[in-house]
C-alpha atoms as a PDB file:
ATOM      1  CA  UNK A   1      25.079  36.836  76.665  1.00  0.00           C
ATOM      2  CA  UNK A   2      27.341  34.631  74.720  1.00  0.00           C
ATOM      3  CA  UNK A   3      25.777  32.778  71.788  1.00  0.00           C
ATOM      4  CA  UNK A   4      25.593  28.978  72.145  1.00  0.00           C
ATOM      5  CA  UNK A   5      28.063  27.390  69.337  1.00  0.00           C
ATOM      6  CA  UNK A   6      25.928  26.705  66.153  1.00  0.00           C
ATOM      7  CA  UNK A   7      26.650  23.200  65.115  1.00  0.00           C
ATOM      8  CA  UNK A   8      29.091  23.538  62.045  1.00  0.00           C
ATOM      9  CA  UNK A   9      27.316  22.435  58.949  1.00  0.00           C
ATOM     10  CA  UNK A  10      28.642  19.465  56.964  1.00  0.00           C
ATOM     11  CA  UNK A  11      27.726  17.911  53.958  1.00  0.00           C
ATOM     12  CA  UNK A  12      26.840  14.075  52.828  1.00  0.00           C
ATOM     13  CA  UNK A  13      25.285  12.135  51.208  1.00  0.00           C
ATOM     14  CA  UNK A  14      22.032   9.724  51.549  1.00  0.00           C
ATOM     15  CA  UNK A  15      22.952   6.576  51.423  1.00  0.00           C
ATOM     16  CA  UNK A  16      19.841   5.057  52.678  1.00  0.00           C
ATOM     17  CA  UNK A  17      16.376   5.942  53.622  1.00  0.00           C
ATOM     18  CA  UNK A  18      14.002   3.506  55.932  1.00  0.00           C
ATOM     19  CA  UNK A  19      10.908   4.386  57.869  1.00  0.00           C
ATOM     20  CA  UNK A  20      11.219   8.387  58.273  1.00  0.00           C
ATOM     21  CA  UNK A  21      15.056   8.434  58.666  1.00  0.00           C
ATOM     22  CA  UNK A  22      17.535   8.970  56.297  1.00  0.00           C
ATOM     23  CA  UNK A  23      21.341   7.999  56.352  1.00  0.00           C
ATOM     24  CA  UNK A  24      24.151  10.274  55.189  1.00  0.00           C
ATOM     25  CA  UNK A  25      27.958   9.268  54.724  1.00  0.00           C
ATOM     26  CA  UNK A  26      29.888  12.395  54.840  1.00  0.00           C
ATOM     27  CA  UNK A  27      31.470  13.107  51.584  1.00  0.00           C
ATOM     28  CA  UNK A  28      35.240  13.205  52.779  1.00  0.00           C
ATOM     29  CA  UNK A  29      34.880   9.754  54.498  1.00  0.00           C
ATOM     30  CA  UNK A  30      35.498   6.399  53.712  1.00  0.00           C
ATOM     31  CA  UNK A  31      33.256   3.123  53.210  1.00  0.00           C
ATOM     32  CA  UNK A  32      33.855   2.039  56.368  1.00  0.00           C
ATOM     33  CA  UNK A  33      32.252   4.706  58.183  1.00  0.00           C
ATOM     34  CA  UNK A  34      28.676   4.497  59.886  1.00  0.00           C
ATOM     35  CA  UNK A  35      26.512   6.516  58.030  1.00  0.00           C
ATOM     36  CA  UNK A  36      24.830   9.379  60.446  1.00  0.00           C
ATOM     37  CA  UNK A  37      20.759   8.628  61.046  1.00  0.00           C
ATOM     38  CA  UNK A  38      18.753  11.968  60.727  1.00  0.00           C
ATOM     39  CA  UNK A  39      15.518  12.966  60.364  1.00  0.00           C
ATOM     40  CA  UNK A  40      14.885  15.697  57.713  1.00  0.00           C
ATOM     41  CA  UNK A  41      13.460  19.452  58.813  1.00  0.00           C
ATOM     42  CA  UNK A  42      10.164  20.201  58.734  1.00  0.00           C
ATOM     43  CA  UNK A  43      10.935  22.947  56.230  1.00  0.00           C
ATOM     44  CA  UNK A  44      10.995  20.042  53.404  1.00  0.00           C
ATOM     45  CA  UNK A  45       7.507  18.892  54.217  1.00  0.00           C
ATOM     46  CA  UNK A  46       6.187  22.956  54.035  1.00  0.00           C
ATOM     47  CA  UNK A  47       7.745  22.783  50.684  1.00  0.00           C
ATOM     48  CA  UNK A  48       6.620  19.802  49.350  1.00  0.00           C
ATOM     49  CA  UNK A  49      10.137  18.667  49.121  1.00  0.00           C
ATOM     50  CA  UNK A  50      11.698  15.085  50.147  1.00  0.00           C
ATOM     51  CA  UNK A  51      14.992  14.326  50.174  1.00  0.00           C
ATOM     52  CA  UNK A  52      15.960  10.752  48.139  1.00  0.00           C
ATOM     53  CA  UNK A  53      18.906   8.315  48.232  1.00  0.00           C
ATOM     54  CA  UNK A  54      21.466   9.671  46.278  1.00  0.00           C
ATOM     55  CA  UNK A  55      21.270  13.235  47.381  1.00  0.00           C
ATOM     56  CA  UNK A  56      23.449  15.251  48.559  1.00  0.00           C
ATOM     57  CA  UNK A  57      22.641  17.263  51.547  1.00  0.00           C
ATOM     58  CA  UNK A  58      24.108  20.078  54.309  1.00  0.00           C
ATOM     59  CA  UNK A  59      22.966  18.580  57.636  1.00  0.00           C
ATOM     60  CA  UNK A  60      23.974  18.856  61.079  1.00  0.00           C
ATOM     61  CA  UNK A  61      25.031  16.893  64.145  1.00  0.00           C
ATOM     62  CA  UNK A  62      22.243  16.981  67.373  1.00  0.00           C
ATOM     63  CA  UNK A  63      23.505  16.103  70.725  1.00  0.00           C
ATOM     64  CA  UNK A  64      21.867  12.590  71.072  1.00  0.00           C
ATOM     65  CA  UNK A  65      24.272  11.429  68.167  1.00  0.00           C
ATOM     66  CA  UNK A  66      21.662  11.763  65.231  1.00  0.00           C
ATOM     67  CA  UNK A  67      21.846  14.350  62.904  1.00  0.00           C
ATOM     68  CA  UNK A  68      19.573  16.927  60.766  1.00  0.00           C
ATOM     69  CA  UNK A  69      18.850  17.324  57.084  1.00  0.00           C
ATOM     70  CA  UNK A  70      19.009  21.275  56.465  1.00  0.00           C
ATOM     71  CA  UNK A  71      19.309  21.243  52.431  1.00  0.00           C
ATOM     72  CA  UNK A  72      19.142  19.657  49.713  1.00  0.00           C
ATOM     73  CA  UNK A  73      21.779  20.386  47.104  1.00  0.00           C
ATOM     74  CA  UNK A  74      20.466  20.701  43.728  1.00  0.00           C
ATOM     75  CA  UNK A  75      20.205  17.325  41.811  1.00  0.00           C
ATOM     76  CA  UNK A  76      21.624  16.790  38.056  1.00  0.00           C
ATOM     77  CA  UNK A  77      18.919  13.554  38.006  1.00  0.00           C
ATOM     78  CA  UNK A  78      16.123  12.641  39.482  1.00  0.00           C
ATOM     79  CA  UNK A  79      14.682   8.862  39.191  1.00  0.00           C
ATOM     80  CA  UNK A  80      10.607   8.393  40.032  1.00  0.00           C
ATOM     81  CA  UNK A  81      10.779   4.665  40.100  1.00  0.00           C
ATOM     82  CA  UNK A  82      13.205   3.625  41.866  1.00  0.00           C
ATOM     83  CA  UNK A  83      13.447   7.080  43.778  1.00  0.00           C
ATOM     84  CA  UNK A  84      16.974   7.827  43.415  1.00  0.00           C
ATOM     85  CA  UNK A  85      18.816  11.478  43.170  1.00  0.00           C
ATOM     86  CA  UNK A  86      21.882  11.927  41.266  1.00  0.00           C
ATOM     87  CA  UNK A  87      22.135   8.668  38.981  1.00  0.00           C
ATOM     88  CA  UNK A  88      24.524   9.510  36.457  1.00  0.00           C
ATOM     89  CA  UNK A  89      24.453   5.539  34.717  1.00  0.00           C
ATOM     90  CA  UNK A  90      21.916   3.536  34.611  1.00  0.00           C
ATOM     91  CA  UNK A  91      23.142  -0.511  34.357  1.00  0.00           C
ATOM     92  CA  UNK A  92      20.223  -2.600  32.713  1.00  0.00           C
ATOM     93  CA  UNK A  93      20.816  -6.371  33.670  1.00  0.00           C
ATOM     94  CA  UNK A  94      18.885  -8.749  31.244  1.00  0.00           C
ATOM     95  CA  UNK A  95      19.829 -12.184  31.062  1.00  0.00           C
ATOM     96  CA  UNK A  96      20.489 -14.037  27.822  1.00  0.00           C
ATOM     97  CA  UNK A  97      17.944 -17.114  29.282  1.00  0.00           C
ATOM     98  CA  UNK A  98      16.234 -18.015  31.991  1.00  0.00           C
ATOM     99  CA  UNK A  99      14.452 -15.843  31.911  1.00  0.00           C
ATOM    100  CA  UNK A 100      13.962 -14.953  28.246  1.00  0.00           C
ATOM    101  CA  UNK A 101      15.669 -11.840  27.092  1.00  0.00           C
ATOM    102  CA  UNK A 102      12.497  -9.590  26.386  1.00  0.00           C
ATOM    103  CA  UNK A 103      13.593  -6.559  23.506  1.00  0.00           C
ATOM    104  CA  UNK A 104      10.088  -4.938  24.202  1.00  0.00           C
ATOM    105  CA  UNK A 105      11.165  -4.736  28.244  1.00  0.00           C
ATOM    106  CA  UNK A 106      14.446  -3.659  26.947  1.00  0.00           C
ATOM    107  CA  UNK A 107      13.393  -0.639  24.968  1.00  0.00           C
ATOM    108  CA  UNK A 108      10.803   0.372  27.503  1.00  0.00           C
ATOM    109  CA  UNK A 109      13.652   0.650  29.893  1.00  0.00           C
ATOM    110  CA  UNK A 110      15.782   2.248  27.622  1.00  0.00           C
ATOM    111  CA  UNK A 111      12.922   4.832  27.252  1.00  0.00           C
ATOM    112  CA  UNK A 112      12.730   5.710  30.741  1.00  0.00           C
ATOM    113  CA  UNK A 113      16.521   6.187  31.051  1.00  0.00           C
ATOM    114  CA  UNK A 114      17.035   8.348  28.332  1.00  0.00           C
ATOM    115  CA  UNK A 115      13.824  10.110  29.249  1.00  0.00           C
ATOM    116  CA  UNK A 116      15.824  10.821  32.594  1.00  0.00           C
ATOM    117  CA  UNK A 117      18.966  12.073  31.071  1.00  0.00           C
ATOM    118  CA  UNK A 118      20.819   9.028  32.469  1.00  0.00           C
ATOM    119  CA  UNK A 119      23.495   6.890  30.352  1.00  0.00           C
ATOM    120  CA  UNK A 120      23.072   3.451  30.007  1.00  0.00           C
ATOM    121  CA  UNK A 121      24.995   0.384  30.029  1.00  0.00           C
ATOM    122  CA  UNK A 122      23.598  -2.928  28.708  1.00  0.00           C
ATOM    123  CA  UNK A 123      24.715  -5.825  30.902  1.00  0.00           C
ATOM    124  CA  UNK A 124      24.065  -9.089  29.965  1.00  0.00           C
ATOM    125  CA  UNK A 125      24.237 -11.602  32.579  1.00  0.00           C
ATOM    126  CA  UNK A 126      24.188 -16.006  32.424  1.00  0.00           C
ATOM    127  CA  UNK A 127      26.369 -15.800  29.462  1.00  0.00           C
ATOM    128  CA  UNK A 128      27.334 -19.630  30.913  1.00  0.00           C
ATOM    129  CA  UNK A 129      24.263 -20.407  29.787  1.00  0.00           C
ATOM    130  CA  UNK A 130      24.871 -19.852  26.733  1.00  0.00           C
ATOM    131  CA  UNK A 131      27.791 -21.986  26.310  1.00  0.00           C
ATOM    132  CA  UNK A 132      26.246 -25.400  27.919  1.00  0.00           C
ATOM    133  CA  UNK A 133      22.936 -24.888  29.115  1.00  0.00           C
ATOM    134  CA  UNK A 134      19.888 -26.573  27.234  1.00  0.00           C
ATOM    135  CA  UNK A 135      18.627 -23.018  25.445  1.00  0.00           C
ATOM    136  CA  UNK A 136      22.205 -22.407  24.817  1.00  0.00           C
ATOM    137  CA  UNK A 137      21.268 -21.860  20.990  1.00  0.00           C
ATOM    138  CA  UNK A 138      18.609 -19.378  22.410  1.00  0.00           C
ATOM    139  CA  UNK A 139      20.659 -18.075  24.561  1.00  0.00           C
ATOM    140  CA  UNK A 140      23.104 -17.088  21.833  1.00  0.00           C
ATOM    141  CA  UNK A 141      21.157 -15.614  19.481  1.00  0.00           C
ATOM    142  CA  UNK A 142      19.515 -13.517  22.321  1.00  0.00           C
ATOM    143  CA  UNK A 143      23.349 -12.448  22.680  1.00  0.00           C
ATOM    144  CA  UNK A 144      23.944 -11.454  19.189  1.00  0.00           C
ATOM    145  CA  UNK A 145      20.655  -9.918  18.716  1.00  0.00           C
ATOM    146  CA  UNK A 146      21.617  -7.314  21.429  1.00  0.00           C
ATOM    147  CA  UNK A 147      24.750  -6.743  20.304  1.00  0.00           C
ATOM    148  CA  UNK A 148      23.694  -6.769  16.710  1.00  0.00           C
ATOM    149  CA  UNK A 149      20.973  -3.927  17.251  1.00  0.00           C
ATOM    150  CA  UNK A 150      21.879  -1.781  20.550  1.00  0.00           C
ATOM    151  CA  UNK A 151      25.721  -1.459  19.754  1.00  0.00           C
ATOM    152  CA  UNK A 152      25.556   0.368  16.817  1.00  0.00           C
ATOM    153  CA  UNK A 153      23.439   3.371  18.626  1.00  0.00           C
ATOM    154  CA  UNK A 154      25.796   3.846  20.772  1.00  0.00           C
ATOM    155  CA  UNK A 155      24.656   1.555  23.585  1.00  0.00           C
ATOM    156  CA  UNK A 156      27.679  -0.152  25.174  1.00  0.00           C
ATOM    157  CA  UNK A 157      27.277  -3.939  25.716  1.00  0.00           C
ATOM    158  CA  UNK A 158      28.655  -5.606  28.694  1.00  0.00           C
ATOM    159  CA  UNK A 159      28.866  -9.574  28.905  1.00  0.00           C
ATOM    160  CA  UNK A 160      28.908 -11.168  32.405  1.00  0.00           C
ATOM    161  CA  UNK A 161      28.817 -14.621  34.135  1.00  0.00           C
ATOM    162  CA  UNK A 162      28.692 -14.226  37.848  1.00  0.00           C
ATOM    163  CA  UNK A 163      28.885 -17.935  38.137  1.00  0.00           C
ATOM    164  CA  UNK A 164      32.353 -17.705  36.266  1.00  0.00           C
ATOM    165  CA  UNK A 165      33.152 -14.240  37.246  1.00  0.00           C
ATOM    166  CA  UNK A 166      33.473 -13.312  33.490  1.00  0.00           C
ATOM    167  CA  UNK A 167      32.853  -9.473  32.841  1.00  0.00           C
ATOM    168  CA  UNK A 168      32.889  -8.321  36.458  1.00  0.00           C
ATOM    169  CA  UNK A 169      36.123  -6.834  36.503  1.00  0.00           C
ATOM    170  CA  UNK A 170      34.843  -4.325  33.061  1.00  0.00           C
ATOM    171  CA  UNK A 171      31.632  -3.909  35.087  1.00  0.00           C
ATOM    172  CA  UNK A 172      33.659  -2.825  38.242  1.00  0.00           C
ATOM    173  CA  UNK A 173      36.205  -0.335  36.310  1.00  0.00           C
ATOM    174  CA  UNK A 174      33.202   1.189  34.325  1.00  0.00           C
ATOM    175  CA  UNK A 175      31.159   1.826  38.030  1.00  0.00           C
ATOM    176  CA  UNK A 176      34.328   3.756  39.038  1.00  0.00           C
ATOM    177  CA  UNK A 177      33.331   7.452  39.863  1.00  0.00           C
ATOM    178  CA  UNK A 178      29.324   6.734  39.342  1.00  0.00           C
ATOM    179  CA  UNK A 179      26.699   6.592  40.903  1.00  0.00           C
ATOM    180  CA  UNK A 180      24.845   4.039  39.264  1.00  0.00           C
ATOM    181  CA  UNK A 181      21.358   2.263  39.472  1.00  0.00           C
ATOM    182  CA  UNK A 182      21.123  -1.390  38.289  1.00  0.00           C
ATOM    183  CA  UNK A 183      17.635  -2.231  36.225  1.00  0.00           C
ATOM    184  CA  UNK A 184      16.243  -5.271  34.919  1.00  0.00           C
ATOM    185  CA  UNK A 185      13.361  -7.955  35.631  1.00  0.00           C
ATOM    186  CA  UNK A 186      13.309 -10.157  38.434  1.00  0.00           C
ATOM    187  CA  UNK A 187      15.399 -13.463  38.547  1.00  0.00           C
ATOM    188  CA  UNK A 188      18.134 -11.793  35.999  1.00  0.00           C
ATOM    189  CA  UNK A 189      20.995 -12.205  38.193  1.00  0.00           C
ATOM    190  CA  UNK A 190      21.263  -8.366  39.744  1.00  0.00           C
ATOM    191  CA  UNK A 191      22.355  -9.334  43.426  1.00  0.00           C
ATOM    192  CA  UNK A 192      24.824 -12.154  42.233  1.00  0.00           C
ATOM    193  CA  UNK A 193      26.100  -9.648  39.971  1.00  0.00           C
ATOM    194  CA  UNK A 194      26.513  -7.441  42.561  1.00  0.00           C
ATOM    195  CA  UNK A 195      27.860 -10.228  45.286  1.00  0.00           C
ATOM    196  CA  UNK A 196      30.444 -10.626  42.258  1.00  0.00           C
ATOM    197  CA  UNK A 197      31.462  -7.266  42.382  1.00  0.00           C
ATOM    198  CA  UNK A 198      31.581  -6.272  46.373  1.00  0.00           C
ATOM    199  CA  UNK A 199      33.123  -9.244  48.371  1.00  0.00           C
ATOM    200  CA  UNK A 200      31.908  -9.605  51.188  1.00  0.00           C
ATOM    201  CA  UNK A 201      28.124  -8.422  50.213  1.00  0.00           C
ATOM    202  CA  UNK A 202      25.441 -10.586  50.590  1.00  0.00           C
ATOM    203  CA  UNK A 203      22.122 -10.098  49.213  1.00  0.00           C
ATOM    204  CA  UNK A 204      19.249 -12.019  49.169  1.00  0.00           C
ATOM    205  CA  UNK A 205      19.430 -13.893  45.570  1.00  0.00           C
ATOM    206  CA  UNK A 206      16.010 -16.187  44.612  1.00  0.00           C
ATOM    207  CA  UNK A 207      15.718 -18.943  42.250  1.00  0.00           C
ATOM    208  CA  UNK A 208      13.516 -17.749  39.766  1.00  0.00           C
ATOM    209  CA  UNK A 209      10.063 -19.544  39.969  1.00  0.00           C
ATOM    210  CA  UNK A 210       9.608 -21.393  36.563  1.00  0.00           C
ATOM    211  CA  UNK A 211       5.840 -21.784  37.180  1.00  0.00           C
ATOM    212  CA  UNK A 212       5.821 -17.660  36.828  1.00  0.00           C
ATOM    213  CA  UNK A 213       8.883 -17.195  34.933  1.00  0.00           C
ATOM    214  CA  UNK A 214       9.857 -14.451  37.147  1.00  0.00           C
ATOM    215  CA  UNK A 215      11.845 -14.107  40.147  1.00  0.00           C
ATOM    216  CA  UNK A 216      10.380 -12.836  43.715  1.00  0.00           C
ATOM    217  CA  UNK A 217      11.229  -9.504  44.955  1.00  0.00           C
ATOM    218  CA  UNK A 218      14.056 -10.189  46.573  1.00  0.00           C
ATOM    219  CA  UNK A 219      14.722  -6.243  47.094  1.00  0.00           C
ATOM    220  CA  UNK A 220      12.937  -4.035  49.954  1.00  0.00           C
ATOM    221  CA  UNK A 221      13.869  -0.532  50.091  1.00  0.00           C
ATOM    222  CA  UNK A 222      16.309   1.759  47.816  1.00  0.00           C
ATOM    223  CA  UNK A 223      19.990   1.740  49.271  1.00  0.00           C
ATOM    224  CA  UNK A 224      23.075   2.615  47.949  1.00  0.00           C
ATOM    225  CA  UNK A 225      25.942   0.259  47.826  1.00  0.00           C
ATOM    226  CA  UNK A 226      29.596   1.320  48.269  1.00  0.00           C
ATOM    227  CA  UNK A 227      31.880  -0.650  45.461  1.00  0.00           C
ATOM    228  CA  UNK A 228      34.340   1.415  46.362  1.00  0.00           C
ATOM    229  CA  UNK A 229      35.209   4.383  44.259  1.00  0.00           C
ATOM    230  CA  UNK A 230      31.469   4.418  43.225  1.00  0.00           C
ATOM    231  CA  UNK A 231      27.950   3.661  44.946  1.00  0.00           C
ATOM    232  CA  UNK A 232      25.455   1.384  43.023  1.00  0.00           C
ATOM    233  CA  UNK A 233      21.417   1.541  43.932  1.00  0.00           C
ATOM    234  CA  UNK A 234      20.544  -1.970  44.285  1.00  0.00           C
ATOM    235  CA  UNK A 235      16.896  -1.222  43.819  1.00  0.00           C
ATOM    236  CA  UNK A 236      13.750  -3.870  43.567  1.00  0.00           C
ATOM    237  CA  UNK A 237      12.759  -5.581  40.224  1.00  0.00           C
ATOM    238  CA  UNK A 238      10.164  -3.701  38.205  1.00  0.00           C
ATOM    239  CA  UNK A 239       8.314  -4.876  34.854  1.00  0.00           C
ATOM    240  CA  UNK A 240       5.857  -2.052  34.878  1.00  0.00           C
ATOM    241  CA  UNK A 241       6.864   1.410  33.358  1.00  0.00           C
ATOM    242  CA  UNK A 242       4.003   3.866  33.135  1.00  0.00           C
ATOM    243  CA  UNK A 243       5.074   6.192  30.248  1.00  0.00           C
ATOM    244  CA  UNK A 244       2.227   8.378  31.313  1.00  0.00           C
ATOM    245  CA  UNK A 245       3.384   8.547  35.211  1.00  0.00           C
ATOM    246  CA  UNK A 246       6.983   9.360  33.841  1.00  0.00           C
ATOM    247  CA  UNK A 247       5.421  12.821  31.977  1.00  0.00           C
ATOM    248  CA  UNK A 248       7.106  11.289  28.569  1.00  0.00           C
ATOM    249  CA  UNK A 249       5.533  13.203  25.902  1.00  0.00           C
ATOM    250  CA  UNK A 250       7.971  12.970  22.884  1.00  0.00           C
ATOM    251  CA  UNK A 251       8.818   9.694  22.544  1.00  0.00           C
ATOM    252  CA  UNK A 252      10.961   9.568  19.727  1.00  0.00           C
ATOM    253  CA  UNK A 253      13.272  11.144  21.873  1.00  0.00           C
ATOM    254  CA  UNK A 254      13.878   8.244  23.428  1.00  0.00           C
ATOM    255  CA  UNK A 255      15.025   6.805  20.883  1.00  0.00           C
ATOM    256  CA  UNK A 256      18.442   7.679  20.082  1.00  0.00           C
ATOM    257  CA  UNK A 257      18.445   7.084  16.042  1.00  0.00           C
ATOM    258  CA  UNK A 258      15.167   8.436  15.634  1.00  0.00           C
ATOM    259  CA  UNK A 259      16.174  11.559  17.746  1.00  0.00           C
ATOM    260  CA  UNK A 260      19.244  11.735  15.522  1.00  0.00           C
ATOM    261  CA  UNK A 261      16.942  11.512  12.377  1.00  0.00           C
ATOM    262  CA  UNK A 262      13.952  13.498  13.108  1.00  0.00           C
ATOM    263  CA  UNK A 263      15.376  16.758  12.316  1.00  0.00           C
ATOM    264  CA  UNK A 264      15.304  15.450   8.751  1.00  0.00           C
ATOM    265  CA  UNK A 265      11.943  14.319   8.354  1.00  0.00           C
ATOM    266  CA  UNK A 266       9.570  16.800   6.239  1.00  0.00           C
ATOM    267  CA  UNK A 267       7.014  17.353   8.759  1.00  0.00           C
ATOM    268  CA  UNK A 268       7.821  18.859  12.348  1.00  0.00           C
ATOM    269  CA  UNK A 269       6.042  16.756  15.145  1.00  0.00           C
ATOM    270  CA  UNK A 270       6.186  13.945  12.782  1.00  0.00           C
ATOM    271  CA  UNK A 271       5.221  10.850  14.166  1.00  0.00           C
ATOM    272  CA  UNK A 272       7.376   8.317  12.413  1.00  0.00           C
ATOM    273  CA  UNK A 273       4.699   6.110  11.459  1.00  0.00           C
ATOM    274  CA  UNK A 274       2.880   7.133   8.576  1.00  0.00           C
ATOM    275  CA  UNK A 275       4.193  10.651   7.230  1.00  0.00           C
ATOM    276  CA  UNK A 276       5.542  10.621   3.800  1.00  0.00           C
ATOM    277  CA  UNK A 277       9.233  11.651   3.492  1.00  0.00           C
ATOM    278  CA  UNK A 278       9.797  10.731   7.595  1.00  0.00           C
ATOM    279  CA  UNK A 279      13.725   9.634   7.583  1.00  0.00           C
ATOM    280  CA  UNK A 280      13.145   7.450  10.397  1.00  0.00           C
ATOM    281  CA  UNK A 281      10.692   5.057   7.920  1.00  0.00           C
ATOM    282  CA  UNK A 282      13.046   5.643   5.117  1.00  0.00           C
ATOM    283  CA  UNK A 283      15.816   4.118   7.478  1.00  0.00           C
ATOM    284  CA  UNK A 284      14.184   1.826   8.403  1.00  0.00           C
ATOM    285  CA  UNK A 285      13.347   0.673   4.919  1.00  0.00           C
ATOM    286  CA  UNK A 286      17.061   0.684   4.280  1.00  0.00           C
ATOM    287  CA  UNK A 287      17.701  -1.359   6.977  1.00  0.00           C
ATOM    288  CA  UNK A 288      19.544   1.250   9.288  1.00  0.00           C
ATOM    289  CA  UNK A 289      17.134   1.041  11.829  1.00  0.00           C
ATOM    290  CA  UNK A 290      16.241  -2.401  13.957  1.00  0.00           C
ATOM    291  CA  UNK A 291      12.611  -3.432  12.820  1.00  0.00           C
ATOM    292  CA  UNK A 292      11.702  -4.497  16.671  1.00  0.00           C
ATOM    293  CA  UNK A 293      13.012  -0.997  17.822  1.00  0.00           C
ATOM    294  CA  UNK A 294      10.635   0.361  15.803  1.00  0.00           C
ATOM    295  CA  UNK A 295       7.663  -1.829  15.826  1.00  0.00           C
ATOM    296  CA  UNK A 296       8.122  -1.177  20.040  1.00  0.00           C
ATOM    297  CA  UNK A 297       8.309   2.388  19.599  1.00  0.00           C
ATOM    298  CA  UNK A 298       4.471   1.773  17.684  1.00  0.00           C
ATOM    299  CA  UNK A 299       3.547  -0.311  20.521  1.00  0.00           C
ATOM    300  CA  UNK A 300       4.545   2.530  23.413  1.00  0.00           C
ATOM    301  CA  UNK A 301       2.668   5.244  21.390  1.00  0.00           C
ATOM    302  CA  UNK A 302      -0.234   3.186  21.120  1.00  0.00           C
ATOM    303  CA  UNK A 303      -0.003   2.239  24.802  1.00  0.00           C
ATOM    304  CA  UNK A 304       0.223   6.406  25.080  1.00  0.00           C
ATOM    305  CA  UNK A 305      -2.844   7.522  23.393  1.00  0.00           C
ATOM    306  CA  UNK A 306      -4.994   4.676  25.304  1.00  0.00           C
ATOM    307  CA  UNK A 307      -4.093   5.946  28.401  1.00  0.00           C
ATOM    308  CA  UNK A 308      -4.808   9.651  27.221  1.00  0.00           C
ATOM    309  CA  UNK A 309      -7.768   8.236  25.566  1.00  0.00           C
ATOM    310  CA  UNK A 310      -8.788   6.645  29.583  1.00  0.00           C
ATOM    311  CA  UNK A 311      -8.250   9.315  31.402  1.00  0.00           C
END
């Protein structure tokens, strides 16, 4: 008896998940092309596997028009919060005002991505604001200071006015060939940024609520948005990184110029706080390293050894 044709396997990838079904663009096709809705296998849930956005998966076409999840390829990044596979840049969107540009957020960020493997870019948005609105002074030295302190280690910074559509093209050409996730508080500007860069697109922007100095969620779910020639996770606004959630043991890894500098300290495991000969407090007493980099990376070990200490 002749075999029934097996459905010829093809590969995609997730462009969006919602309520047990996940969406897959095949690989070869364009932007304008439905993405397929399939459920995943069983097989996943036996393993204690789920597929995320971002991944890139073998599935299968089934005769009602949906499709099948059969595999998972294997991932080069893998994001707890926001769940997102594959993120190879990570864009961190902090306004210069409105609301204040928090270094302390910043780092803690900037811990999580490197923690992850990811690159970073650092995007500030509003720079109008820093030309004529009433914190304009505030606004500028919030500019410098970033520039001043993150450029150096190797950060690159990114300057951007949706309003005036200054920096969007450099945004747009550095997106090319990434897939990249786009970080930051609430009420920075992330979906007009993103409006700026896909015409057409329109998410759901808030004012920012000066009674909380935050904005609203204004993001749902994780889903990947086609800029052409790249995808960018437009994923919901999150103050609240749990270092001990994220596994993060060695911190100063984090930290690029303490990562750079610890092989040069006298003691191994040192802490960078209190050993004698540590080169990360000897740079720092030179003046090579930013004092609120390091009084943040005191902070998040404190913050560390209390939650140890709880649990």
């Amino acid at each position: 008896m002749k075999q029934p044709n097996k459905p010829a396997a093809l590969t995609g990838r997730i462009v969006k998940a919602l309520s047990g079904y996940y969406y897959v663009r095949p690989l070869d096709a364009s932007s304008t092309v439905e993405p397929i809705q399939c459920r995943a296998r069983g097989i996943f849930k036996k393993r204690g596997e789920s597929p995320l956005v971002g991944d890139v998966v073998e599935f299968e076409e089934t005769e009602n028009g949906e499709g099948a999840v059969n595999r998972i390829m294997p991932r080069s990044s893998e994001l707890i919060r926001p769940p997102v596979a594959n993120v190879d840049l990570a864009v961190l969107v902090f306004s210069v005002t409105e609301p204040a540009l928090n270094l302390q957020l910043l780092d803690k960020f900037l811990v999580h991505i490197e923690h992850a493997g990811i690159d970073a870019l650092l995007c500030l948005s509003k720079q109008d604001l820093a030309e004529d609105g009433e914190d304009s002074e505030e606004a500028r030295n919030a500019m410098n200071d970033v520039l001043r302190i993150y450029e150096p280690i190797g950060y690159q910074v990114l300057v951007t006015s949706s309003r005036q559509g200054e920096g969007t093209s450099a945004l747009s050409e550095r997106l090319q060939g990434h897939l990249a996730v786009f970080a930051g508080q609430s009420g920075v500007g992330k979906s007009s940024l993103l409006n700026a860069l896909v015409p057409g697109l329109t998410l759901e922007t808030n004012a920012i609520s000066n009674r909380l100095g935050r904005g609203k969620h204004t993001t749902r779910h994780v889903e990947l948005i086609d800029i052409g020639g790249g995808y960018v996770a437009d994923t919901p606004g999150f103050s609240q990184l749990d270092f001990a959630e994220l596994g993060i043991e060695e911190l100063g890894s984090c930290f690029r110029e303490m990562r750079e500098l610890s092989s040069s300290c006298k003691f191994r495991g040192c802490t960078h706080i209190h050993e004698p000969e540590c080169a990360v407090l000897e740079a720092l007493e030179r003046g090579e390293i930013a004092p609120s980099r390091h009084s943040n990376y005191v902070l998040f070990m404190a913050e560390m050894k209390e939650k140890k200490r709880r649990y």
